[in-house]
Protein backbone atom coordinates (compact mmCIF):
# COMPACT_ATOMS: atom_id res chain seq x y z
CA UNK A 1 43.54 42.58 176.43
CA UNK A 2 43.07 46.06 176.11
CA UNK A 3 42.38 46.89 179.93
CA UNK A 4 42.06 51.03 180.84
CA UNK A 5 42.71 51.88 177.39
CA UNK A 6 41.69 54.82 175.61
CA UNK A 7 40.74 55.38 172.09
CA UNK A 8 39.25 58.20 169.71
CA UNK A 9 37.54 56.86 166.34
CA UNK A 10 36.99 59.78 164.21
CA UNK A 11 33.84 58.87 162.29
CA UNK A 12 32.59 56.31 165.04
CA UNK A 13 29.02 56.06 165.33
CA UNK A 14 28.37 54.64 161.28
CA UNK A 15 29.74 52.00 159.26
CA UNK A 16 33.06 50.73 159.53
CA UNK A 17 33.71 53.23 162.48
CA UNK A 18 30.77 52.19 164.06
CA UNK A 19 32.23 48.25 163.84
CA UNK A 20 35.49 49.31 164.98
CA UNK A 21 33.71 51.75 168.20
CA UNK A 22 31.67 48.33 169.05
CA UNK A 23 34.68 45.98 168.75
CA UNK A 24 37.05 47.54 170.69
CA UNK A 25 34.35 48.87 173.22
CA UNK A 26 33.52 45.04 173.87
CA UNK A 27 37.41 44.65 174.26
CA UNK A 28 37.38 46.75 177.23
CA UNK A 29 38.85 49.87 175.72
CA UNK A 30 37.04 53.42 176.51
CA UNK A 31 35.78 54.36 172.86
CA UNK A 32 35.55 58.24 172.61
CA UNK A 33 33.80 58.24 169.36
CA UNK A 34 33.23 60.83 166.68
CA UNK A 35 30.17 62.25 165.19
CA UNK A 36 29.28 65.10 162.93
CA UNK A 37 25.91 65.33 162.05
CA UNK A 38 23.74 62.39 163.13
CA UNK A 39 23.38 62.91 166.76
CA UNK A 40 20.64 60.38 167.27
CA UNK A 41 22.62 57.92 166.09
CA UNK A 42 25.10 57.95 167.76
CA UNK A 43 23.47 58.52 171.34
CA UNK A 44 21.74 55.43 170.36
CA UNK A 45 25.20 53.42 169.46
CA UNK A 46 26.46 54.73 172.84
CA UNK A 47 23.28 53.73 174.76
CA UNK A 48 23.02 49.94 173.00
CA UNK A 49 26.97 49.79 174.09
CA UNK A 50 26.20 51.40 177.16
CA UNK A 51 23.48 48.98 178.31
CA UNK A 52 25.58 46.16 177.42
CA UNK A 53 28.20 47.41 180.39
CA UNK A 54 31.02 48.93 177.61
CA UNK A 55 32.29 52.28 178.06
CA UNK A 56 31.79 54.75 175.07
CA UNK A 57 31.73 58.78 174.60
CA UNK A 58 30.49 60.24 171.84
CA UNK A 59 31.86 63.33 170.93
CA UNK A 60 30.62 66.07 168.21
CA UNK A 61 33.47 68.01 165.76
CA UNK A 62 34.11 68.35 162.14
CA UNK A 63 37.46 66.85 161.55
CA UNK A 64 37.98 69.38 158.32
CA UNK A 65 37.95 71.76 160.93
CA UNK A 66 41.04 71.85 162.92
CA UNK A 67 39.33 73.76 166.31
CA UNK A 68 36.63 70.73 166.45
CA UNK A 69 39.70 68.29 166.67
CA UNK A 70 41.40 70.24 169.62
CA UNK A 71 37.72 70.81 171.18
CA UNK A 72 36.97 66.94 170.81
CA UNK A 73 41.14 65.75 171.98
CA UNK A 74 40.79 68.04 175.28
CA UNK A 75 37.13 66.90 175.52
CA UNK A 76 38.40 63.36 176.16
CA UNK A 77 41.88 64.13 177.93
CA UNK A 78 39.78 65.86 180.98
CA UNK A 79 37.14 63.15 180.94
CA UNK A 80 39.76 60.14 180.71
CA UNK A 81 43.04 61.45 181.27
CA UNK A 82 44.51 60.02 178.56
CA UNK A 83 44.21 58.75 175.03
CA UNK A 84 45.99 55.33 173.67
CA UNK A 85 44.80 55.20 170.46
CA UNK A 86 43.57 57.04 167.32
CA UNK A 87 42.41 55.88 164.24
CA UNK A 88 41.20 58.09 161.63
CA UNK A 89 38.37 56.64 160.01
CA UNK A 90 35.88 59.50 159.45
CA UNK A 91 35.60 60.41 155.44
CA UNK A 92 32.88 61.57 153.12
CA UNK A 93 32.46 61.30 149.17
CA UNK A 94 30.91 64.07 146.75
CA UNK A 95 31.81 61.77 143.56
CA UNK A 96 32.10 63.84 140.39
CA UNK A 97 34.09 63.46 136.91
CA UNK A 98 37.45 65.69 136.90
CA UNK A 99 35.67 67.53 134.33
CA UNK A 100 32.48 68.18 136.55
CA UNK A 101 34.06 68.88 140.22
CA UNK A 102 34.40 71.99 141.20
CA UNK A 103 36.90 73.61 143.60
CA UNK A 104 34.74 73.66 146.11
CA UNK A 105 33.98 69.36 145.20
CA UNK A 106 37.64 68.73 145.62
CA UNK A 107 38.75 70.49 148.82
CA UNK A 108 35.82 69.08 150.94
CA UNK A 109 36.59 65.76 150.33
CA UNK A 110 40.31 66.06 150.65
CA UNK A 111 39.90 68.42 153.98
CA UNK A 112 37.99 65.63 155.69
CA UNK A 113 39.60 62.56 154.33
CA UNK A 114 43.20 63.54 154.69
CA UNK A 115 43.72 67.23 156.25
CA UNK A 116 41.09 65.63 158.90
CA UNK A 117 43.60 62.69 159.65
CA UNK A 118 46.46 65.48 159.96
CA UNK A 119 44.83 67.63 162.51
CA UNK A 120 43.76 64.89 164.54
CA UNK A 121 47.05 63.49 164.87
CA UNK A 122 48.62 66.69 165.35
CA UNK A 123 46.69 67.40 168.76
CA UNK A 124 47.33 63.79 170.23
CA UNK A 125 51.14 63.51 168.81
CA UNK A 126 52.52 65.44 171.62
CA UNK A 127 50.75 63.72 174.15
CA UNK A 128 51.47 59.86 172.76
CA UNK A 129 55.40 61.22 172.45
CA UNK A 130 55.51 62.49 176.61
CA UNK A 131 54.12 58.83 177.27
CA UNK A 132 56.51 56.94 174.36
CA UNK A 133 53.31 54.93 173.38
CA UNK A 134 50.44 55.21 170.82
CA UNK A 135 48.48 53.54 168.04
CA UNK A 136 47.37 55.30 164.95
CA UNK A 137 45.64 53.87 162.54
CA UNK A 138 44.34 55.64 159.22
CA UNK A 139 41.51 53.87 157.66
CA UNK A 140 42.45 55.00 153.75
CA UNK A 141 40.53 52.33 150.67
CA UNK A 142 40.78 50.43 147.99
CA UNK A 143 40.50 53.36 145.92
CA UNK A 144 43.25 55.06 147.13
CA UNK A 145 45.22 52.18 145.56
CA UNK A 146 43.47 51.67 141.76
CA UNK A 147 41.14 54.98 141.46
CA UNK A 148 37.94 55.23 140.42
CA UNK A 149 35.75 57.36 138.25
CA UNK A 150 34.38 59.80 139.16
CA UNK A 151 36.19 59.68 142.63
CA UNK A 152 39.60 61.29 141.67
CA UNK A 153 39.29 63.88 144.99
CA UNK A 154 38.33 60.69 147.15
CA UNK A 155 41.02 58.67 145.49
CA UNK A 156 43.56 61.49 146.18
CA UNK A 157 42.61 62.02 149.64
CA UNK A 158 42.82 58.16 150.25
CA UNK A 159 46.01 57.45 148.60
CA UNK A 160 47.72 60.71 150.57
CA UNK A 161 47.12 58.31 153.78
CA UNK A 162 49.57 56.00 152.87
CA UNK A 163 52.07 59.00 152.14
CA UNK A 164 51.28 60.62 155.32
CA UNK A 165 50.90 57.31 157.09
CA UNK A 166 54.91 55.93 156.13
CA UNK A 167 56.41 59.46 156.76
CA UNK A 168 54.66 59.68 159.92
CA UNK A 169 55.44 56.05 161.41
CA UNK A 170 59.27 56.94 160.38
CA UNK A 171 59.43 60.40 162.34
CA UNK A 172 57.80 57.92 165.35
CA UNK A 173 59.29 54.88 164.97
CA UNK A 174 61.90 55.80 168.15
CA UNK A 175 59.03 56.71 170.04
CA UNK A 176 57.07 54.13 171.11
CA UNK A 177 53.90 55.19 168.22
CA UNK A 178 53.20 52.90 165.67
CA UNK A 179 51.34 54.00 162.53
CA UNK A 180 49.76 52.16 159.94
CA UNK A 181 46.79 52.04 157.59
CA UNK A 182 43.64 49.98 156.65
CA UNK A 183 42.32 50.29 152.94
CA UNK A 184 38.98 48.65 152.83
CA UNK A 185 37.59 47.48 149.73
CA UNK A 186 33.76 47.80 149.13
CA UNK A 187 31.96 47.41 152.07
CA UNK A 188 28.49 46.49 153.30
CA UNK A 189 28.02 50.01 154.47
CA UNK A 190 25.81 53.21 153.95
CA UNK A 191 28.31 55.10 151.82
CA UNK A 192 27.97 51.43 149.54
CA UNK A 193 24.86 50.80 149.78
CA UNK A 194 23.92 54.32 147.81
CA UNK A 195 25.47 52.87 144.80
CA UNK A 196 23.09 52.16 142.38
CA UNK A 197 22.25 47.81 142.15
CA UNK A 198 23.30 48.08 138.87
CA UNK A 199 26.71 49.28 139.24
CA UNK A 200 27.37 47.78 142.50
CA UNK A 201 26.70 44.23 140.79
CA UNK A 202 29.29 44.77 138.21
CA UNK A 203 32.15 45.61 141.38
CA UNK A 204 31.29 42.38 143.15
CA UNK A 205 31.48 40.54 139.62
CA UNK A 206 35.35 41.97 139.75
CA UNK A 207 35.77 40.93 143.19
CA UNK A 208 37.22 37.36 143.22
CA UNK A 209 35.26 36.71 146.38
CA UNK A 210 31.98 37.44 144.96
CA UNK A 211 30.68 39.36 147.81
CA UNK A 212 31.35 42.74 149.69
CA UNK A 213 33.18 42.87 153.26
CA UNK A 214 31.57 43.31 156.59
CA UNK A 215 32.72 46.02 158.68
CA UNK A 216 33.07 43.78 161.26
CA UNK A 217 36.11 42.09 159.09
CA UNK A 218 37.29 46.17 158.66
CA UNK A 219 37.52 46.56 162.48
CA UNK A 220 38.94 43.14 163.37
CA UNK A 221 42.11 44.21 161.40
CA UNK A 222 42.49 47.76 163.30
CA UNK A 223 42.22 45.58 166.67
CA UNK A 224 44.70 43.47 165.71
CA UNK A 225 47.00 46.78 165.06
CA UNK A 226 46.47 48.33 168.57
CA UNK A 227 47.33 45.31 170.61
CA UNK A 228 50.29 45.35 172.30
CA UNK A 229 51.74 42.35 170.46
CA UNK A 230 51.94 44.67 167.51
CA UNK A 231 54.32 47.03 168.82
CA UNK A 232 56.64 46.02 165.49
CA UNK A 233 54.40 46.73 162.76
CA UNK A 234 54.71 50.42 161.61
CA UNK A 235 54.19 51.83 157.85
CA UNK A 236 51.97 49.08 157.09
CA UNK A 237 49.26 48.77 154.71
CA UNK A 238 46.69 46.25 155.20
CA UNK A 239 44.26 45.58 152.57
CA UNK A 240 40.93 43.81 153.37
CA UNK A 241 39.07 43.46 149.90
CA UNK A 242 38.16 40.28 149.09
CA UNK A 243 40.87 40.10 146.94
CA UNK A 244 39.94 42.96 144.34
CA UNK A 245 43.27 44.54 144.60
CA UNK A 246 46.48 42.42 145.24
């Protein structure tokens, strides 16, 4: 299906990134995933995959940081030659009321979770439009869509996705690049899993399927979005949370 392809996942050694990595790396695509602080993890994600016989990088860089992302893009243009896909999954939290977050709270979150998506795509844009073909996919949330307290920077950076995501596909539409977001709901992840039982009990009581997502459910939907047989789906956003937000 997906035979000498090549794609960077930002964020692609944990979690839903780490799903999506594994997926597609089973699909036969090169996976040049991104890390940023766990290093043993992610050699160990690369060696499991490796072992297996699938073909995955893992590359360090700080996708607030708009150097790492050219570092990491040339990184895995001299290695591969090329790059396919992108998808933009890496993001952090630092949850705080409005009243609470400080300046400092607010940028982090919104460097990584959106600028981060924007400097990525900026250093492979140029490259997908000489070969009139790519597949970006922004992984954005739930959030982005209903907020949240005590997430109003995460909320921000994940509903500035969509914005960036339907401007971008309609500069690209005439070019071969299709882009389109993912907004997860909650999760069976780390970033989930620190939510205290309490609380966490009360989301999946509002979630009409009673249960959080796998990431594996997360990733099938990206896959589905890079095949080929996608080529007319642009400015789409694809929701996968049990129902919680229709």
């Amino acid at each position: 299906m997906f035979k000498d392809r090549v794609a960077i996942v930002t964020g692609g050694t944990r979690g839903i990134g780490a799903a999506i990595t594994t997926m597609l790396a089973r699909d036969g695509v090169h996976v040049a995933a991104g890390y940023a602080k766990d290093k043993t993890g992610a050699e160990a994600l690369q060696k499991s995959l490796a072992a297996a016989g699938h073909s995955v990088s893992i590359h360090q860089g700080n996708v607030g940081v708009p150097e790492d992302c050219r570092r990491v893009v040339e990184e895995v243009l001299q290695e591969r030659g090329h790059v396919d896909f992108l998808v933009n999954n890496a993001g952090i939290t630092v949850d705080k009321t409005v009243r609470k977050m400080t300046n400092d709270d607010w940028h982090a979150v919104l460097r990584a979770n959106l600028s981060g998506a924007f400097y990525m795509t900026k250093q492979l844009l140029e490259h997908f439009i000489e070969r009139n073909y790519g597949r970006i996919v922004n992984i954005s949330s739930v959030i982005g869509e209903t907020g949240n307290v005590g997430q109003a920077n995460y909320a921000a950076s994940k509903s500035g996705l969509f914005g960036f995501s339907k401007s971008l596909a309609l500069e690209m539409a005439r070019r071969g690049i299709t882009v389109n977001c993912v907004a997860p709901g909650f999760i069976e992840t780390e970033m989930v899993g620190a939510i205290p039982k309490a609380v966490l009990d009360v989301v999946v009581e509002k979630i009409p399927m009673r249960r959080l997502g796998k990431p594996e459910e997360v990733a099938r939907v990206v896959r589905f979005l890079l095949e080929e047989e996608s080529a007319y789906i642009t400015g789409a956003v694809y929701t996968v949370n049990g129902g919680l937000d229709m």
